[in-house]
Protein backbone atom coordinates (compact mmCIF):
# COMPACT_ATOMS: atom_id res chain seq x y z
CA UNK A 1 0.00 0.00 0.00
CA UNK A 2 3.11 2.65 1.07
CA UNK A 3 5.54 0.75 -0.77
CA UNK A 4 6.51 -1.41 2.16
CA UNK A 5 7.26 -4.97 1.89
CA UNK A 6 6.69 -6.89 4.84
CA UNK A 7 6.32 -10.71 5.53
CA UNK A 8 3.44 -12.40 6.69
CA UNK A 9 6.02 -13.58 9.69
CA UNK A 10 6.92 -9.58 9.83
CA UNK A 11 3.11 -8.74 10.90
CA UNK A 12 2.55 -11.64 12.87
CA UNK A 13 5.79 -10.60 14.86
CA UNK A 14 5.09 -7.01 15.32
CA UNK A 15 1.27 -8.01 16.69
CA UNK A 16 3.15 -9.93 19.44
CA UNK A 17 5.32 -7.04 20.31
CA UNK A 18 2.66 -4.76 20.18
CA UNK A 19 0.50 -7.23 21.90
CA UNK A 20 3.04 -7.23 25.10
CA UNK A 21 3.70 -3.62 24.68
CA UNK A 22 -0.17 -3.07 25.76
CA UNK A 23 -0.52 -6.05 28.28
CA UNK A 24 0.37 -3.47 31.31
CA UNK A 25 -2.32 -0.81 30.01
CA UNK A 26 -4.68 -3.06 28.84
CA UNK A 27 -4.46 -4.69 32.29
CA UNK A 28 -4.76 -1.66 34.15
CA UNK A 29 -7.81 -0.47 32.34
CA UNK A 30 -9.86 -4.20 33.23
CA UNK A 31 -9.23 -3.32 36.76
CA UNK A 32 -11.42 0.21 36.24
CA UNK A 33 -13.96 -1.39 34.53
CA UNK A 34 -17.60 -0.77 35.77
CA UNK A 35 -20.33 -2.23 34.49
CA UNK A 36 -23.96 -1.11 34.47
CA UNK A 37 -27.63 -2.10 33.79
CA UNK A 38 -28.54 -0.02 30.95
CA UNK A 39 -32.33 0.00 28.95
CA UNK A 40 -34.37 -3.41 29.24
CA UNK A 41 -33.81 -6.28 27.16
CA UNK A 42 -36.41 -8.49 26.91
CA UNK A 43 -38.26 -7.70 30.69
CA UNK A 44 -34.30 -7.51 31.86
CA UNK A 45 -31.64 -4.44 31.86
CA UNK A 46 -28.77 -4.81 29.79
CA UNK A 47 -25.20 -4.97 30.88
CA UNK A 48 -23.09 -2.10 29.38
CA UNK A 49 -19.47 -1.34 29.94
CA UNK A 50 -17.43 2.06 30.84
């Protein structure tokens, strides 16, 4: 698309880098998690996510 040339072993490498580059934020932001009941769903209040 740029030009680049990259390997399909080249992307799946950088996801895993990027993947444990995140694993400390993406971590921290599970433990702020809140979840709520939001509008009704059949007779029931849905679960939504902030």
């Amino acid at each position: 698309m740029l030009g680049v040339e990259l390997s399909v072993g080249s992307v799946s490498n950088l996801e895993g880098e990027m993947s444990d580059a995140l694993a400390p934020a993406t971590a921290e932001a599970l433990a702020y998690e809140t979840g709520f009941a939001q509008g009704r769903e059949g007779g029931r209040a849905a679960r939504a996510w902030l």
